[in-house]
Protein backbone atom coordinates (compact mmCIF):
# COMPACT_ATOMS: atom_id res chain seq x y z
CA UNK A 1 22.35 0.27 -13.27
CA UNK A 2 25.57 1.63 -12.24
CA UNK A 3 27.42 -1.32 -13.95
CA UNK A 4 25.41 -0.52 -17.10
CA UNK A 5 26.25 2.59 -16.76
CA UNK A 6 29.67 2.65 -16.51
CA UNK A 7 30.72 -0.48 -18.81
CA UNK A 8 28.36 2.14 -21.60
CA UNK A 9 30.70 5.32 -21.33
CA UNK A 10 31.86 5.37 -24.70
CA UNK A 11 28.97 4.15 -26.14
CA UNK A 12 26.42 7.64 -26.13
CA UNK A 13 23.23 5.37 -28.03
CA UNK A 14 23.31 2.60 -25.20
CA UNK A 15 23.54 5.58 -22.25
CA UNK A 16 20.35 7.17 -23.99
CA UNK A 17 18.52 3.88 -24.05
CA UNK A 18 19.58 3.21 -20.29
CA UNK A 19 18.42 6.74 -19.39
CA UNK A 20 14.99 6.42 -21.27
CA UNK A 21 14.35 3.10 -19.81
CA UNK A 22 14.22 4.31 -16.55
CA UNK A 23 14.68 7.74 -15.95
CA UNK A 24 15.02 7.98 -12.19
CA UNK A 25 17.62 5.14 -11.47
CA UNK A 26 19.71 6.34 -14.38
CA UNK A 27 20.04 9.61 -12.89
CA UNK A 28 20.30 8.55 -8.89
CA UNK A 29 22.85 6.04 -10.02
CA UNK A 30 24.93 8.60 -12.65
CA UNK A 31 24.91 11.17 -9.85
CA UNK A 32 26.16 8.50 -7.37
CA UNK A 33 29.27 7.67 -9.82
CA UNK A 34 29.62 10.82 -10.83
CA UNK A 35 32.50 12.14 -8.82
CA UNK A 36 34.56 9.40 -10.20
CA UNK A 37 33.94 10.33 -13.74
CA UNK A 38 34.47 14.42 -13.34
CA UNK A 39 37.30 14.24 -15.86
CA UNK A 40 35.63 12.27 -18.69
CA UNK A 41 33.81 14.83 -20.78
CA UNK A 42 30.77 12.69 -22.16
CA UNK A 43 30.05 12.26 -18.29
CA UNK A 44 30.21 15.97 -17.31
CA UNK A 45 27.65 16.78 -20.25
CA UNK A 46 25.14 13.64 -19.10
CA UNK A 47 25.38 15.34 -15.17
CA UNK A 48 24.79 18.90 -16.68
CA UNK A 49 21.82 17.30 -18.43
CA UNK A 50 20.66 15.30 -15.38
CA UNK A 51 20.91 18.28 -12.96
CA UNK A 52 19.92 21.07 -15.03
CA UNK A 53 17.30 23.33 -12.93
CA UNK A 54 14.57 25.00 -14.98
CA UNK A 55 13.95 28.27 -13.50
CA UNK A 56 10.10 28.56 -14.99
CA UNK A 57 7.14 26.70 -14.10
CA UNK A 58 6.00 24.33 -16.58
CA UNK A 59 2.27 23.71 -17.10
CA UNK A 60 2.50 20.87 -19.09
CA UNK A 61 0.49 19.62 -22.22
CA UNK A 62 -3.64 20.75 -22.24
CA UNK A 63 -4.44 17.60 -21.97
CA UNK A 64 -2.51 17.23 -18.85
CA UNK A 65 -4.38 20.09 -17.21
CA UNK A 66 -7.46 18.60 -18.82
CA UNK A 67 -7.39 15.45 -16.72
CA UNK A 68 -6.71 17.49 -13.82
CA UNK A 69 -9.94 19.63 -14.15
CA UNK A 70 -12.41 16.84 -14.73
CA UNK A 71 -10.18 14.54 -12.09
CA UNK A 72 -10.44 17.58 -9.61
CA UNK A 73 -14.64 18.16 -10.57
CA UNK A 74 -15.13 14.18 -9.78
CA UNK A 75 -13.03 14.10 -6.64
CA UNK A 76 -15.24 16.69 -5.56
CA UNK A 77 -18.76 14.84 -6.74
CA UNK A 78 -17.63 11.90 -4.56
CA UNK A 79 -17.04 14.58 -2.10
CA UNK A 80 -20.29 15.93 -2.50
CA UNK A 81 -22.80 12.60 -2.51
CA UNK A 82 -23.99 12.49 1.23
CA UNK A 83 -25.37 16.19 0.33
CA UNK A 84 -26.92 14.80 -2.82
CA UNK A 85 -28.43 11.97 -2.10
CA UNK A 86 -29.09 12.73 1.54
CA UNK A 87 -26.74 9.94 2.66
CA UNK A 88 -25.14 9.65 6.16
CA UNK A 89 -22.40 11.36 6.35
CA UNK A 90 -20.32 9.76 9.32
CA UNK A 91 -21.17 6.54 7.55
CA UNK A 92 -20.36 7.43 4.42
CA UNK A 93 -17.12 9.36 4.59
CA UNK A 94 -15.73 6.29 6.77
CA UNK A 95 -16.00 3.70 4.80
CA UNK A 96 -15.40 5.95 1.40
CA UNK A 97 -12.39 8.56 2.74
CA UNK A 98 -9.84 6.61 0.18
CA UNK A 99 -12.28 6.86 -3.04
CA UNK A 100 -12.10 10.34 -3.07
CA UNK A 101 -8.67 11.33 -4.50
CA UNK A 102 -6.95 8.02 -4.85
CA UNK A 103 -8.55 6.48 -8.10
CA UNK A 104 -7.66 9.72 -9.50
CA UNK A 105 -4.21 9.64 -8.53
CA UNK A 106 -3.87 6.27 -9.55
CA UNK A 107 -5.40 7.17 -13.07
CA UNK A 108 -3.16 9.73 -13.80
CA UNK A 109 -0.24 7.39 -13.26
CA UNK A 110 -1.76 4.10 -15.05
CA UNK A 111 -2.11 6.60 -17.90
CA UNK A 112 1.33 8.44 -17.59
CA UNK A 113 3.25 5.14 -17.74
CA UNK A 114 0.64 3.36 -19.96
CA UNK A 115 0.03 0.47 -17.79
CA UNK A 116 -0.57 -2.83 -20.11
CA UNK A 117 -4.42 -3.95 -20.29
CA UNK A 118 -3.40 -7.16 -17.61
CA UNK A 119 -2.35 -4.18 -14.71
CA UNK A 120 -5.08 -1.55 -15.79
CA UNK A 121 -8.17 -4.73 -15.09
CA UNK A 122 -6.01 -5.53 -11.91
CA UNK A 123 -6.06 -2.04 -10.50
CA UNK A 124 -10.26 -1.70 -11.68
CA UNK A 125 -10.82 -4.74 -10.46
CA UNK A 126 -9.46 -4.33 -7.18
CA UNK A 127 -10.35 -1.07 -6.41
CA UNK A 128 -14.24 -2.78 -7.14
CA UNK A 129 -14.02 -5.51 -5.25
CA UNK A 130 -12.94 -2.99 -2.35
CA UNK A 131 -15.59 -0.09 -2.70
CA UNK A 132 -18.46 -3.26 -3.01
CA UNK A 133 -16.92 -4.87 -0.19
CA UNK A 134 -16.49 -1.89 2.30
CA UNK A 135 -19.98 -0.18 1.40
CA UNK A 136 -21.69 -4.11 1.84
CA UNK A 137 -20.24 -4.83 5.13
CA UNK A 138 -22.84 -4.79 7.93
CA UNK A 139 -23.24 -1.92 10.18
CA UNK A 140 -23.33 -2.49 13.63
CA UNK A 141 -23.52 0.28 17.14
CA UNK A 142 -19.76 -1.31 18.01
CA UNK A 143 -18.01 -3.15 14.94
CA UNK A 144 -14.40 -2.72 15.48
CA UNK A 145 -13.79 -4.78 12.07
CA UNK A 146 -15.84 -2.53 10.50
CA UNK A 147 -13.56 0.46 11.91
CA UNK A 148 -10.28 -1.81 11.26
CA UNK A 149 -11.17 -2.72 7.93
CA UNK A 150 -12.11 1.41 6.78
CA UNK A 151 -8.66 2.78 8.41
CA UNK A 152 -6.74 -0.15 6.69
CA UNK A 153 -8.53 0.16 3.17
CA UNK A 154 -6.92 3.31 2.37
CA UNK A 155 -3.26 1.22 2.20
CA UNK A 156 -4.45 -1.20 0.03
CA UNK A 157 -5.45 2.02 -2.22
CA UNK A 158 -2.41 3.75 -1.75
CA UNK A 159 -0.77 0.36 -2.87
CA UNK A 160 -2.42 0.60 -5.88
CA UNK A 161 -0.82 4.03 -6.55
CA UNK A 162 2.52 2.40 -5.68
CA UNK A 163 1.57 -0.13 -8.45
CA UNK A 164 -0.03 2.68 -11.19
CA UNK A 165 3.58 4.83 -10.05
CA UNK A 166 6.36 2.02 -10.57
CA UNK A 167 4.31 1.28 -14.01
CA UNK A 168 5.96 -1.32 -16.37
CA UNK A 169 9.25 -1.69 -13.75
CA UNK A 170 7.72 -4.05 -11.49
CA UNK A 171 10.25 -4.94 -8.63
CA UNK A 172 12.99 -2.42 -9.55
CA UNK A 173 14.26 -0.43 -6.23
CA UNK A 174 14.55 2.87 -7.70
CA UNK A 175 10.86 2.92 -8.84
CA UNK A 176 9.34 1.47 -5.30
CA UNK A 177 12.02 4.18 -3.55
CA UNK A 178 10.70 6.98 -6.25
CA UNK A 179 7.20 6.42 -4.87
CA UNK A 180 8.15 6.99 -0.92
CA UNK A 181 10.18 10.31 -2.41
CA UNK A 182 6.74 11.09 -4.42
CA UNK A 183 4.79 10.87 -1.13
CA UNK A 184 7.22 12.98 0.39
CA UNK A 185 6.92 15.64 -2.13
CA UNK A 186 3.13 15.43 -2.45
CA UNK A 187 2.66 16.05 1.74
CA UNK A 188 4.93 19.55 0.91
CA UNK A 189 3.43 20.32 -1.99
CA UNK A 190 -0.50 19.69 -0.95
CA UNK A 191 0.55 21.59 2.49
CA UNK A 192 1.12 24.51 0.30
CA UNK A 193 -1.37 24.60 -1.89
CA UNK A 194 -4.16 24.11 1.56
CA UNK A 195 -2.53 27.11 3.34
CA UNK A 196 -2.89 29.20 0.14
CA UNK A 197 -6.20 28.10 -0.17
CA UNK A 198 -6.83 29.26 3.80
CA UNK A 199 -5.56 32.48 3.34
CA UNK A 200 -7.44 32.84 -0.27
CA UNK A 201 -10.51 31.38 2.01
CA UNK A 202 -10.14 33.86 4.80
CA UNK A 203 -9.46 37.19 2.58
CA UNK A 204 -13.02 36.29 0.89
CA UNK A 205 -14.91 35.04 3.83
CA UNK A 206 -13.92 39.03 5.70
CA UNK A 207 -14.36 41.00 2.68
CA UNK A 208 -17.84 39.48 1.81
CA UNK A 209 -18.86 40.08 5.95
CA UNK A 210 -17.54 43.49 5.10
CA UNK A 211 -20.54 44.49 2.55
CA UNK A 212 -22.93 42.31 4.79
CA UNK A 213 -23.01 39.24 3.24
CA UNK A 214 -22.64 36.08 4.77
CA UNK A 215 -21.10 33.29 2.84
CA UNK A 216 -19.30 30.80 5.70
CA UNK A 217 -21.74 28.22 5.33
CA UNK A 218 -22.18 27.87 1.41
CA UNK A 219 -18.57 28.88 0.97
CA UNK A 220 -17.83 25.30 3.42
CA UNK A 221 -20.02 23.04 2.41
CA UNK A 222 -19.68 23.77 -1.06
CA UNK A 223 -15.85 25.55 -1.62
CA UNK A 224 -13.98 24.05 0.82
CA UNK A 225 -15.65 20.26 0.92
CA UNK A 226 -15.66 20.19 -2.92
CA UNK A 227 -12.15 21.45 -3.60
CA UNK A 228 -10.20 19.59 -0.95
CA UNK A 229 -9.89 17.01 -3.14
CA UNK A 230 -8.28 18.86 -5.37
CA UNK A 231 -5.56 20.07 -4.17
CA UNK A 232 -3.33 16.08 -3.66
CA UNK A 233 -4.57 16.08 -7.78
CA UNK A 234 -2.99 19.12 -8.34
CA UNK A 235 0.01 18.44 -5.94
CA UNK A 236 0.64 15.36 -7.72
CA UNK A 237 0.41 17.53 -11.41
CA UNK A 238 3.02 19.94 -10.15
CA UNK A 239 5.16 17.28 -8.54
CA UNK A 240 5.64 15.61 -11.87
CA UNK A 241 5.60 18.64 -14.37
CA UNK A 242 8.00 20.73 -12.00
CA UNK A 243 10.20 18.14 -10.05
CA UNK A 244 12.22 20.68 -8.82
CA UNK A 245 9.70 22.71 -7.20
CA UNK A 246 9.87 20.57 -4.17
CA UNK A 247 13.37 18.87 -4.99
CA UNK A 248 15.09 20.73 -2.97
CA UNK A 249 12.71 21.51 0.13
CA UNK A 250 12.11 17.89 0.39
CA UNK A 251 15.46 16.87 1.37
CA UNK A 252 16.12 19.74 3.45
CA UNK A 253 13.10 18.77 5.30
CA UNK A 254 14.11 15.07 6.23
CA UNK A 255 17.54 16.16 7.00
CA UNK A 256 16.31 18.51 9.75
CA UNK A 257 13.48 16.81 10.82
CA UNK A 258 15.63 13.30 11.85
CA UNK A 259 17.77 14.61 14.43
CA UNK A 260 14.72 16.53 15.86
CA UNK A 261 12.37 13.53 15.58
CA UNK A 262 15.55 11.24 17.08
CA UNK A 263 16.33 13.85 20.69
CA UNK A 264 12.10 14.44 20.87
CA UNK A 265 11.93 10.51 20.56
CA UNK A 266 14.73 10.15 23.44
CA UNK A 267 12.86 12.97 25.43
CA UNK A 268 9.74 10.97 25.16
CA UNK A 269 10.79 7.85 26.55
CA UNK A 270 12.85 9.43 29.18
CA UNK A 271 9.32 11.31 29.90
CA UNK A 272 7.28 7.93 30.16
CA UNK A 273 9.03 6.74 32.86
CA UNK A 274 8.32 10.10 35.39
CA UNK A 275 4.84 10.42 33.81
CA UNK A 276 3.48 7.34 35.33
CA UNK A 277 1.83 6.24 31.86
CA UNK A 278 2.54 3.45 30.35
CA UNK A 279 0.99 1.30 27.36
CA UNK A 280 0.27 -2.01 29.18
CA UNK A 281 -2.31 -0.75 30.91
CA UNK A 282 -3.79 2.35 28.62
CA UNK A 283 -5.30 0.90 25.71
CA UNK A 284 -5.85 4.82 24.23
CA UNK A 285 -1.93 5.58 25.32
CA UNK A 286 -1.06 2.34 23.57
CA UNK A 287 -2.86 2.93 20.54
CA UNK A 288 -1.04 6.81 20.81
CA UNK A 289 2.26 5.31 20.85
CA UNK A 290 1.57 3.00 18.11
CA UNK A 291 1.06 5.94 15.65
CA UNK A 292 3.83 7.76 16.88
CA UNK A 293 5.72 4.62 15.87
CA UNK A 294 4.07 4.38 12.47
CA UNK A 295 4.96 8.60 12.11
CA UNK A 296 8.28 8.05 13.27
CA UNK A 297 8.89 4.57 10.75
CA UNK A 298 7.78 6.95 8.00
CA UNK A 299 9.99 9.71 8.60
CA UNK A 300 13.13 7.35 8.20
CA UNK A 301 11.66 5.78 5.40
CA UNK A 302 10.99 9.27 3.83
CA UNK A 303 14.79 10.05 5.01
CA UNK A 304 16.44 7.36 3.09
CA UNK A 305 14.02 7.62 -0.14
CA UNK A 306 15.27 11.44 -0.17
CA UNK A 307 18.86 9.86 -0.23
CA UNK A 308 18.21 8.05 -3.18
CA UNK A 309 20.18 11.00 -5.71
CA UNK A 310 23.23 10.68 -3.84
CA UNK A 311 25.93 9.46 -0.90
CA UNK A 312 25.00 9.72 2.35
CA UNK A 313 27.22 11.29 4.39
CA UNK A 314 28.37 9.72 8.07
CA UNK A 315 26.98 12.14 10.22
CA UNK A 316 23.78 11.53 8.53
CA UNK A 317 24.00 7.74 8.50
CA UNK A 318 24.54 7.38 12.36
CA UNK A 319 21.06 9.83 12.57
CA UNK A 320 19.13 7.37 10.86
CA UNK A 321 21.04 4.29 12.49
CA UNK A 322 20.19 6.10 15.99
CA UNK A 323 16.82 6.82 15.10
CA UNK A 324 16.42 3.30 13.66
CA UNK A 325 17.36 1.86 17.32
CA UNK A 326 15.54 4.19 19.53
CA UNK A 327 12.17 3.09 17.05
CA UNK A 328 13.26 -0.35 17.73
CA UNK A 329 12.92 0.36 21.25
CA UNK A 330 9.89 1.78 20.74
CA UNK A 331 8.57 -1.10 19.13
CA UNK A 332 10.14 -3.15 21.54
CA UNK A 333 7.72 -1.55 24.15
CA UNK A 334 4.60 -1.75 22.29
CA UNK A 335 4.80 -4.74 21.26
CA UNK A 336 5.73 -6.60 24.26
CA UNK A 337 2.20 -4.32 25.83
CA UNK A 338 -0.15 -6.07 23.27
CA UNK A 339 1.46 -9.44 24.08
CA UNK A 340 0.58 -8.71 27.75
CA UNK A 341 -2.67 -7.17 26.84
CA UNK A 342 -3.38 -10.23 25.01
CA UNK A 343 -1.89 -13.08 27.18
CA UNK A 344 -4.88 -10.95 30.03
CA UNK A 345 -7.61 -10.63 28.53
CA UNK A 346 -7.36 -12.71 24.86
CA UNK A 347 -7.27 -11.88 21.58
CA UNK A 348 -9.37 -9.54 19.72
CA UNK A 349 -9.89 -7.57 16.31
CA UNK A 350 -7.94 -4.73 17.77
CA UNK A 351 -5.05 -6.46 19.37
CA UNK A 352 -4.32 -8.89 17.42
CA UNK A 353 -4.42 -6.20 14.18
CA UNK A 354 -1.94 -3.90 16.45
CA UNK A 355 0.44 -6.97 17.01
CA UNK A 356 0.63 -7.68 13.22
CA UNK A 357 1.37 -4.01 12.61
CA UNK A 358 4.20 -4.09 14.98
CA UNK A 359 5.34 -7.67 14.11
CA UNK A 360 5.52 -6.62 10.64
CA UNK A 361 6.90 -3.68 11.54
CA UNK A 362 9.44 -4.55 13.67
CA UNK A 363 11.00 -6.98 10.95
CA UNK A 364 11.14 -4.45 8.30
CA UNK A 365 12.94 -1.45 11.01
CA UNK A 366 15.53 -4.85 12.05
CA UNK A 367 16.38 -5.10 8.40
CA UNK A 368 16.36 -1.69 7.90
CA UNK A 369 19.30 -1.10 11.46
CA UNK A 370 21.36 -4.23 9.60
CA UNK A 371 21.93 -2.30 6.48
CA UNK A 372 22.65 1.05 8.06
CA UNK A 373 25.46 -0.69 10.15
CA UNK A 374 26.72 -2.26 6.80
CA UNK A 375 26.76 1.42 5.05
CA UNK A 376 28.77 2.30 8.26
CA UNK A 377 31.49 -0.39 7.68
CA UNK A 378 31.63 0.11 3.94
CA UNK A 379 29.85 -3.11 3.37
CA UNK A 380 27.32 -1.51 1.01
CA UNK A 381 25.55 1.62 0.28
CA UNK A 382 22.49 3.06 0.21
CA UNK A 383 21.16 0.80 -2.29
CA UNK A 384 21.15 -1.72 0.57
CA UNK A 385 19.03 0.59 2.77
CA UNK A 386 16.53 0.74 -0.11
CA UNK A 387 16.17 -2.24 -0.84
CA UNK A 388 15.36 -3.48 2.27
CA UNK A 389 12.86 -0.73 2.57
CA UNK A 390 11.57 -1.53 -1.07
CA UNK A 391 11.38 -5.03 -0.83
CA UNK A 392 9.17 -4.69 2.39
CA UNK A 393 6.36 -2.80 0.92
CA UNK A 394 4.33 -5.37 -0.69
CA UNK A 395 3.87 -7.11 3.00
CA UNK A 396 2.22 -4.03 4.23
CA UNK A 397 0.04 -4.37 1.51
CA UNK A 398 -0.84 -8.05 2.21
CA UNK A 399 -1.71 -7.20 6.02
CA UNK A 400 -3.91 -4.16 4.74
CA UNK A 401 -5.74 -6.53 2.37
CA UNK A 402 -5.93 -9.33 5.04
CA UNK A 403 -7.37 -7.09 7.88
CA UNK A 404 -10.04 -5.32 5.47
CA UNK A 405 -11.14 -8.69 3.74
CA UNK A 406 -10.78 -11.34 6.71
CA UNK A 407 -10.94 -10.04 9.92
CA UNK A 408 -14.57 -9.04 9.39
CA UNK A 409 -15.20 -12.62 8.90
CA UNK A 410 -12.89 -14.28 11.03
CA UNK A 411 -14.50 -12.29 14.18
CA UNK A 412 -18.18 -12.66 13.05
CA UNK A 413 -18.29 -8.90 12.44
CA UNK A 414 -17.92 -8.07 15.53
């Protein structure tokens, strides 16, 4: 893109075509080469363009807010069916979590980029094939490929949305990198919305106990269940409409949470040792540290899809590099506890899906170090750090699928 970009300067038609082809690389890359290009005046009107801020909200089309409504009422009808049809409810929300609000995120997007009729089937069909699958699968007192294959279904959704997001782009970096930066947004926007809806919650709950009236129970089961599910839809609605609600918190927060994340990470292990605990021996402590590990992975990646509208600075670089190692080390540790774990007592469901996840893991945060030492020595930017973040994604995807479709029937169900 920056090539394109740069060998169109004096051709205004071709820039517009570049930008409207794909409107989030062209502007990471223009802002990028921007400081280069300060004194050409066609480039100081595209990075006015690019980075002008709208001060008021924008609501969007009718139909927009449309699909949001009857996307928010059905969220909250899935929500809603163990009540209706008596179902159980442990059961239920298990294996059904990820079919609340993720085929309506992933509709808004297939219809936003107007996915081609081949991509549309794929994401139906799959998403069919999984809710058949997951609600057929035996029950048993103790199935732990049961449990593995409802926590792992929710990533093969949330690929899906990857695939509805990136649209008709396929394997371009900026899209895949504009979906971990979408995530990012959505957590800070949905966080806002929920605490608004507490406080809305709790000024109605005390002045209805005020005249005598009590409405906690209805006002849960039928309120606060139903309209959850509404507020990622709505999130994702604002997100998209007003990009710069969020545009700047977003950043702000992975800049201060990396060095905080990086010294409590350093803390930790420091703390492990004097503790006594360790993960060869805990299965719950190992299972703990494997999820701080996962939090941890996603907070870089979060960190370096935030860095995706401009340089990096050094300071910021060695952060990530530093956090990068210490989560190799971390890594390190779990994964040579499963090994052990394993080599003592032999494989099963649990232990060998935990050494995938760090396996696969492991590779992607190696990759990930390599490039941040070549941004260090000038040997590339942070294209390279995206891309090797990008690039990765699909293989998470392929683990998810293979632990919620095989592992039930490579282990007998057990």
């Amino acid at each position: 893109m920056k090539e394109q970009i740069l060998s169109n300067l004096d051709h205004p038609d071709q820039l517009e075509k570049l930008y409207r082809a794909d409107k989030s690389g062209f502007r990471r890359s223009f802002n990028t080469l921007y400081p280069e290009l300060k004194d050409n005046t066609l480039a100081s009107f595209w990075y006015a363009r690019l980075n002008y801020a709208k001060d008021e909200i924008s609501w969007g089309q009718s139909r927009d807010l449309l699909f949001v409504v009857i996307a928010s009422l059905i969220a909250a009808l899935i929500a809603k069916l163990p009540a209706i049809f008596s179902l159980d409810e442990e059961q239920y929300y298990m294996r059904n979590a990820g079919f609340i609000v993720l085929p309506a995120l992933i509709a808004w997007f297939a219809w936003k980029n107007k996915l081609s009729l081949n991509k549309t089937a794929f994401i139906i069909g799959s998403m069919l094939l999984a809710v058949f699958y997951i609600n057929f699968l035996p029950q048993r007192s103790s199935s732990d490929t049961l449990i593995l294959s409802c926590l792992h279904l929710p990533i093969i959704l949330w690929s899906l949305l990857g695939f509805a997001f990136v649209g008709e782009a396929g394997n371009q970096v900026d899209k895949r990198l504009g979906f971990l930066k979408y995530n990012g947004d959505l957590l800070v926007m949905t966080a806002l919305i929920v605490i608004a809806a507490g406080i809305l919650s709790a000024i109605t709950n005390g002045l209805f106990s005020l005249i005598g009236i009590n409405i906690e129970k209805f006002y849960f089961q039928y309120i606060i269940i139903g309209g959850l599910p509404a507020a990622p839809i709505l999130g994702t609605y604002l997100t998209q409409t007003n990009p710069q609600l969020v545009g700047k918190v977003s950043p702000v927060i992975a800049r201060i949470f990396s060095p905080i994340v990086l010294v409590m990470l350093v803390i930790y292990l420091v703390a492990i040792i004097y503790s006594g605990k360790d993960p060869y021996n805990d299965r719950e402590f190992l299972l703990l540290f494997n999820a701080l590990l996962a939090g941890v992975m996603a907070i870089i990646f979060f960190s370096v899809a935030e860095s995706s509208k401009k340089e990096r600075n050094v300071a910021e670089t060695y952060i990530l590099l530093l956090l990068s190692i210490v989560t190799i080390l971390v890594n390190g540790i779990a994964l040579s506890a499963i090994l052990f774990r394993i080599s003592a007592w032999g494989f099963t469901p649990n232990r060998t899906a935990v050494l995938g996840s760090n396996v696969l893991m492991l590779g992607n945060l190696l990759l990930v170090t390599a490039q941040l030492f070549k941004m260090l020595s000038r040997k590339t930017d942070i294209d390279g750090v995206g891309k090797a973040i990008s690039r990765y994604l699909p293989l998470y995807f392929a683990w998810a699928v293979i632990v919620t479709f095989l592992f039930p029937v490579l282990f007998g169900f057990k």
